[in-house]
Protein backbone atom coordinates (compact mmCIF):
# COMPACT_ATOMS: atom_id res chain seq x y z
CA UNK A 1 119.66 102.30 61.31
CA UNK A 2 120.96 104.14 58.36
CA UNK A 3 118.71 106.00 56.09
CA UNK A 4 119.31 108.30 53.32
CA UNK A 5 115.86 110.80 52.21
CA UNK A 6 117.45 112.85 49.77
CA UNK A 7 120.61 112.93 47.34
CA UNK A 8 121.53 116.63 47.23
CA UNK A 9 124.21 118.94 47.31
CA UNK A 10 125.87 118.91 51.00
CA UNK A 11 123.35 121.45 52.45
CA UNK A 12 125.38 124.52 53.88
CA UNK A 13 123.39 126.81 55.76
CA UNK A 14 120.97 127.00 58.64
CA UNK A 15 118.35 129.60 58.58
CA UNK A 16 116.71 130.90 61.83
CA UNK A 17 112.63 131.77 61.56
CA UNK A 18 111.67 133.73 64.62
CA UNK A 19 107.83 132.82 65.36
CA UNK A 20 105.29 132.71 68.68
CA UNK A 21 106.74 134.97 71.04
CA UNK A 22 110.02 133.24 71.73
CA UNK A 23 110.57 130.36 69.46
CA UNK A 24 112.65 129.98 66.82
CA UNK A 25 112.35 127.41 63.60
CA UNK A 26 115.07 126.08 61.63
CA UNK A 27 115.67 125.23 57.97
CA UNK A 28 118.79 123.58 56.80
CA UNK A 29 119.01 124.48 53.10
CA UNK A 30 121.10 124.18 50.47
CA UNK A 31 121.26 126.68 47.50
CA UNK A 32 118.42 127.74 46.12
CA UNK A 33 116.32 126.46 43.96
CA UNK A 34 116.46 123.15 46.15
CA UNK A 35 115.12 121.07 48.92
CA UNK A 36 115.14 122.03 52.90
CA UNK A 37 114.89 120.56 55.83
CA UNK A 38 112.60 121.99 58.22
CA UNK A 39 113.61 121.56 62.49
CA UNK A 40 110.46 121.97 64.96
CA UNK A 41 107.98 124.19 63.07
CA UNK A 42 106.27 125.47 65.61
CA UNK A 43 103.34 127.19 63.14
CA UNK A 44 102.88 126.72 59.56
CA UNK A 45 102.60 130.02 57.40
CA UNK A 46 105.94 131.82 58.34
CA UNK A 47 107.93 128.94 57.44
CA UNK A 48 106.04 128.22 54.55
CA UNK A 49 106.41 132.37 52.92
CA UNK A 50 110.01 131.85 53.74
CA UNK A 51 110.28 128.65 52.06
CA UNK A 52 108.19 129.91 49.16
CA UNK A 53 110.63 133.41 49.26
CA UNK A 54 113.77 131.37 49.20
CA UNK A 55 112.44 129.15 46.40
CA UNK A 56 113.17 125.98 48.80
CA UNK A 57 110.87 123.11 48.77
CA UNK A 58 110.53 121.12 52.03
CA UNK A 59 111.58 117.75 52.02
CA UNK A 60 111.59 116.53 55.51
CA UNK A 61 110.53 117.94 58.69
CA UNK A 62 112.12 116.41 61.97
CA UNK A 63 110.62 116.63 65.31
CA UNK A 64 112.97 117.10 68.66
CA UNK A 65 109.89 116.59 71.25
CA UNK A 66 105.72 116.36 71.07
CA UNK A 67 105.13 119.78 72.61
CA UNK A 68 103.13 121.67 70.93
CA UNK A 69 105.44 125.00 69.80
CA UNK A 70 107.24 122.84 68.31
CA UNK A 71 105.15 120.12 66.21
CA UNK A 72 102.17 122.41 65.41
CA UNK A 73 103.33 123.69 62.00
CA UNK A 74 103.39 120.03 60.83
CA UNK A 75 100.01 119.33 59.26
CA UNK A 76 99.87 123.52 57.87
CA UNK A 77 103.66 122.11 56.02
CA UNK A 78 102.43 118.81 55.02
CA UNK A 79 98.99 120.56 53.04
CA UNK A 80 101.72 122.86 51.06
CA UNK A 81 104.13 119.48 50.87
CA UNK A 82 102.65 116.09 51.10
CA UNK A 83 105.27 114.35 49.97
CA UNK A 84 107.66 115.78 53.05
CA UNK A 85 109.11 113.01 55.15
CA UNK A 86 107.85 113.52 58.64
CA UNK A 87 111.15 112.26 61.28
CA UNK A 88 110.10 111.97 65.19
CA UNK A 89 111.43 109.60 68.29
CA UNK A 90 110.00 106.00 67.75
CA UNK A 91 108.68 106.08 71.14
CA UNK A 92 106.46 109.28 70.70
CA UNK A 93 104.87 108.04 67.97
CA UNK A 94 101.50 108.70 69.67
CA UNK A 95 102.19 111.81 71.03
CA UNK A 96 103.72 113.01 67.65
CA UNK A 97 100.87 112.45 64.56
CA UNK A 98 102.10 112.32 60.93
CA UNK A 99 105.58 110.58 61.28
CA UNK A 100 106.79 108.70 58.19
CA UNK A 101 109.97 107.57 59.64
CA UNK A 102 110.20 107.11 63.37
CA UNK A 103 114.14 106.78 65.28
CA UNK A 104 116.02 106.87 68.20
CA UNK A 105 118.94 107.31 69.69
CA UNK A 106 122.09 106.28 67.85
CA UNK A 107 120.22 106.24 64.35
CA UNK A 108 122.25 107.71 61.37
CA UNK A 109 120.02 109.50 58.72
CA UNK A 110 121.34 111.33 55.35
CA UNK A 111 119.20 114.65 54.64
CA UNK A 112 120.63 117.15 51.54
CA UNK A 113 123.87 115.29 51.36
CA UNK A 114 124.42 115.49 55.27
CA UNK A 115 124.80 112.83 57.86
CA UNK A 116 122.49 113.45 60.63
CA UNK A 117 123.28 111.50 64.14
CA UNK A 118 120.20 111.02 66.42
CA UNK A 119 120.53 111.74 69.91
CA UNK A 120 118.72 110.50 72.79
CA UNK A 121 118.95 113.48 75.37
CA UNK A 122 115.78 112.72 77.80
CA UNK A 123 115.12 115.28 80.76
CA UNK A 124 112.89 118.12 79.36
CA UNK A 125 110.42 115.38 77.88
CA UNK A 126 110.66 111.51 78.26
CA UNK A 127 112.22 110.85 75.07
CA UNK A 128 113.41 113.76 73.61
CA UNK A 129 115.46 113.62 70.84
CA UNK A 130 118.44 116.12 69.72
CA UNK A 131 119.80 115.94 66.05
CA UNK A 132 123.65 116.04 65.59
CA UNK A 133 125.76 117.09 62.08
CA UNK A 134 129.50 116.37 62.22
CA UNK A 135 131.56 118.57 60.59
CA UNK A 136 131.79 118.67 56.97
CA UNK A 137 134.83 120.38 55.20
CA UNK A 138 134.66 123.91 56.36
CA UNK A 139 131.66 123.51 58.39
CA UNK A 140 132.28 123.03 62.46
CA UNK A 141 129.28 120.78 62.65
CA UNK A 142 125.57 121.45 64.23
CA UNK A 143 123.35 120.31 66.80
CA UNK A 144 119.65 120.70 66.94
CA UNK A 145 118.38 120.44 70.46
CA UNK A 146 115.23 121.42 71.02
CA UNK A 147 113.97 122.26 74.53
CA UNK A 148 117.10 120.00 75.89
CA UNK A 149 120.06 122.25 76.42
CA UNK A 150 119.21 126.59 76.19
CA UNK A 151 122.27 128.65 75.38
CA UNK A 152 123.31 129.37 79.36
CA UNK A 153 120.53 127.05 80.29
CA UNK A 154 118.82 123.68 80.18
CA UNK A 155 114.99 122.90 79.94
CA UNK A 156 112.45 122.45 82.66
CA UNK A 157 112.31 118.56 84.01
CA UNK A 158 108.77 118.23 83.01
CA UNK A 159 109.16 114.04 82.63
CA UNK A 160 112.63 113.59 83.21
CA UNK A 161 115.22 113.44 86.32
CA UNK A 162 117.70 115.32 87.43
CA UNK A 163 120.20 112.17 86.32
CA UNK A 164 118.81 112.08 82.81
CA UNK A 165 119.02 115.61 82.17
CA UNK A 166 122.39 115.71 83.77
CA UNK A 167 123.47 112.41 81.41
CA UNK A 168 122.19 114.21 78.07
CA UNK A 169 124.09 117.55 78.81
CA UNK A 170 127.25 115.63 79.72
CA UNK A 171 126.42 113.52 76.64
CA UNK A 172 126.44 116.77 73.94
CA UNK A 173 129.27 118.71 75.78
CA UNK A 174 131.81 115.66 74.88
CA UNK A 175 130.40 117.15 71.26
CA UNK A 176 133.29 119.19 69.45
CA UNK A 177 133.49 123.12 70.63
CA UNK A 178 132.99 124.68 67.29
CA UNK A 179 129.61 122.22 67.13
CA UNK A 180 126.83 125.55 66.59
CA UNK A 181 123.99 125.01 69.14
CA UNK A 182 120.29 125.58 67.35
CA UNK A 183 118.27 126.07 70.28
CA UNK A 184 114.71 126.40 70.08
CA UNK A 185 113.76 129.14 72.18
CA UNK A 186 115.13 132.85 73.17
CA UNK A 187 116.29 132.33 76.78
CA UNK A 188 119.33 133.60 76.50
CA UNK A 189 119.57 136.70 78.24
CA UNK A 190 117.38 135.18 81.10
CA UNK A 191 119.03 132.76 81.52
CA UNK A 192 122.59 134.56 82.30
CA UNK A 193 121.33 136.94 84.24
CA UNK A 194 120.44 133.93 86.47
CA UNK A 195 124.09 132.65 85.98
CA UNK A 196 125.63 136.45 86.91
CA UNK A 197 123.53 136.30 90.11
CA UNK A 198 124.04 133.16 90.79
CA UNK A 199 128.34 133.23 90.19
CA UNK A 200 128.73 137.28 90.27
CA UNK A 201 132.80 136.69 90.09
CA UNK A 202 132.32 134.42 86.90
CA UNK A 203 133.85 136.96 84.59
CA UNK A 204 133.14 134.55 81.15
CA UNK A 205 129.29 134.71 82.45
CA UNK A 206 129.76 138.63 82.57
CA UNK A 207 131.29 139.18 79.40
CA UNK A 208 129.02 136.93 77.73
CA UNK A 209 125.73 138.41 79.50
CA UNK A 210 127.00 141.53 77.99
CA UNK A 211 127.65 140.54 74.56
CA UNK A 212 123.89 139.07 74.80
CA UNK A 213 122.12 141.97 76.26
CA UNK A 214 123.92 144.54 73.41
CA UNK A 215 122.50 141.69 70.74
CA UNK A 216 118.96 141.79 72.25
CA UNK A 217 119.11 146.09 72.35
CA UNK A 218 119.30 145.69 68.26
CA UNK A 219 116.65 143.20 68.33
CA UNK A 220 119.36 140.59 67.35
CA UNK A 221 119.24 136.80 67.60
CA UNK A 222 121.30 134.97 70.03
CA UNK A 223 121.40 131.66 68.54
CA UNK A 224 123.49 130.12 67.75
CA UNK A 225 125.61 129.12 70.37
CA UNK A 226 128.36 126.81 70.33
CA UNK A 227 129.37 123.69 72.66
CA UNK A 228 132.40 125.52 73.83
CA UNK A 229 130.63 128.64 74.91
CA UNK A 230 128.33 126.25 76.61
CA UNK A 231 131.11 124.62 78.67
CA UNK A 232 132.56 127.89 79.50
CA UNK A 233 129.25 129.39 80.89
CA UNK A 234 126.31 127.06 81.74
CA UNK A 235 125.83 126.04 84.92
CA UNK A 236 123.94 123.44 84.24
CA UNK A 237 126.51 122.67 81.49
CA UNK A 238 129.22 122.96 84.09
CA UNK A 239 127.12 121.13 87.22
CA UNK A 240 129.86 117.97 88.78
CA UNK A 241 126.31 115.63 88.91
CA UNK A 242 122.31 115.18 88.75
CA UNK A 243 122.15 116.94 91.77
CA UNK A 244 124.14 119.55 91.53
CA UNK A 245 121.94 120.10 88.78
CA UNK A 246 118.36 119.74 90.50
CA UNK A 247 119.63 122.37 92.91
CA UNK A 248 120.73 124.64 89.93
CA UNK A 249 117.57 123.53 88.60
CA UNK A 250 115.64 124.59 91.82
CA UNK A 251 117.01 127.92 91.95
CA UNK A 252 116.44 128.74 88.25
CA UNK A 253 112.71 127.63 88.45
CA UNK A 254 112.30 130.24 91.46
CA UNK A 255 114.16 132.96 90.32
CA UNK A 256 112.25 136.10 89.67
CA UNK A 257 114.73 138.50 88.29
C-alpha cells in the first residue's frame, strides 16, 4: 500500500524532545512555518510548546508499538490537532486507540514530501513496527525504531522470541551505514558498559563507551546513532543467531552494573 498524507517540501530535519525520565520524542519537520510529523509521543504538552515554539503544526503522528511511553501523548496532540492523521500497525489496532490509517510491514507512505518504508521488526512487542526513510539528496536516510533496536542494545523480549528479534535486527542492519538510528529511549551508556564487560578487548566498544560517557557528563544526547556504528558495536547487532542472542539477552537482563 502506497499512501501519500501531505504534499510538502521534502522535510529535512529530525528534532529530538527529551520527556519522562528516559524517553525521547521525535518530530520530522520541515521549515518553519509548516507541518510535522510527530514519532511516539510519549506525553502531550512538551511536544505540543515545542511545536507551538517552532511554529510547526502536526500533521500526522505514527506509532512504533502500544506501550504506553510511547502512545500516551496521542489524545493530549489530537485535542490541539484533530485533524492529525493517527499511523499504527494494522494488527494493534486494539491495543493502539485513535488510528486513522492502520499498516504493516512493507507499506510505503509519503509524509512532508518523504517516502516512509514500514517495517515489521517483532521481538520487543508482537508486532512492532519500525519506520524507514531512504536517503534523499544529501540526506543518509533515517530509521525510527522504537523499543526494537537501542544504540549498543536491543529491547526486552516481552512478546517476541529470540528468532524474531534476531530476524528484525538482521533485517535493519542490511539498512545502509549512514541510515541515523532514532531510538526511543536513553540506554546508551548502559548498555555499553554491558558490552565493555562483556568483550573488555573490543576496542570499538571502548572508544565508543567513551565518546558516550563524555556526551552524558555535558548532559548531551546520544541519539542518534547510525546502522554502521550499530554493526561495529552491538552485540546483539553482531550475535551469528536467535540464540546467540537469548544468551546475550540473558546476560543483559541480569546484569547489575
Amino acid at each position: 500500500m502506497q499512501q501519500a498524507l501531505t504534499t510538502a517540501p521534502i522535510a529535512q530535519r529530525v528534532a529530538l524532545i527529551p520527556v519522562l525520565n528516559d524517553n525521547y520524542v521525535f518530530v520530522l519537520h520541515g521549515a518553519s512555518p509548516g507541518p510535522a510529523v510527530v514519532v511516539d509521543p510519549a506525553v502531550a504538552e512538551p511536544v505540543i510548546d515545542w511545536l507551538e515554539q517552532q511554529g510547526l503544526e502536526l500533521s500526522a503522528i505514527l506509532h512504533t508499538h502500544h506501550h504506553h511511553d510511547h502512545i500516551g501523548g496521542t489524545p493530549g496532540l489530537l485535542q490541539r490537532w484533530p485533524e492529525a492523521a493517527v499511523i499504527a500497525s494494522s494488527a494493534d489496532q486494539a491495543r493502539i486507540p485513535l488510528q486513522t490509517l492502520a499498516v504493516q510491514g512493507g507499506d510505503q507512505l509519503e509524509l512532508l514530501g518523504r517516502s516512509i518504508e514500514v517495517l515489521a521488526v517483532p521481538g520487543h512487542t508482537a508486532h512492532h513496527i519500525a519506520y524507514y526513510l531512504p536517503p534523499a539528496g544529501d540526506d543518509g536516510g533515517h530509521l525510527f525504531c522504537g523499543d526494537t533496536l537501542f544504540a549498543a542494545g536491543c529491547g526486552r523480549l516481552f512478546e517476541g522470541t529470540p528468532q524474531q528479534m534476531h530476524a528484525s535486527l538482521q533485517a535493519l542492519a542490511a539498512l545502509p551505514d549512514a541510515t541515523k538510528v532514532w531510538c526511543a529511549h536513553e540506554y546508551t551508556a548502559g548498555n555499553l558498559r554491558w558490552a565493555a564487560a562483556e568483550c573488555p578487548a573490543d576496542e570499538a566498544i571502548q572508544a565508543r563507551l567513551a565518546e558516550v560517557e563524555a556526551l552524558r557528563a555535558r548532559q548531551e544526547p546520544t541519539i542518534p546513532s547510525s546502522i554502521g556504528l550499530e554493526r561495529a558495536t552491538n552485540l546483539f547487532v553482531r550475535a551469528a543467531d536467535a540464540d546467540s542472542l537469548r544468551k546475550l539477552r540473558g546476560s543483559k537482563d541480569l546484569w547489575k552494573g
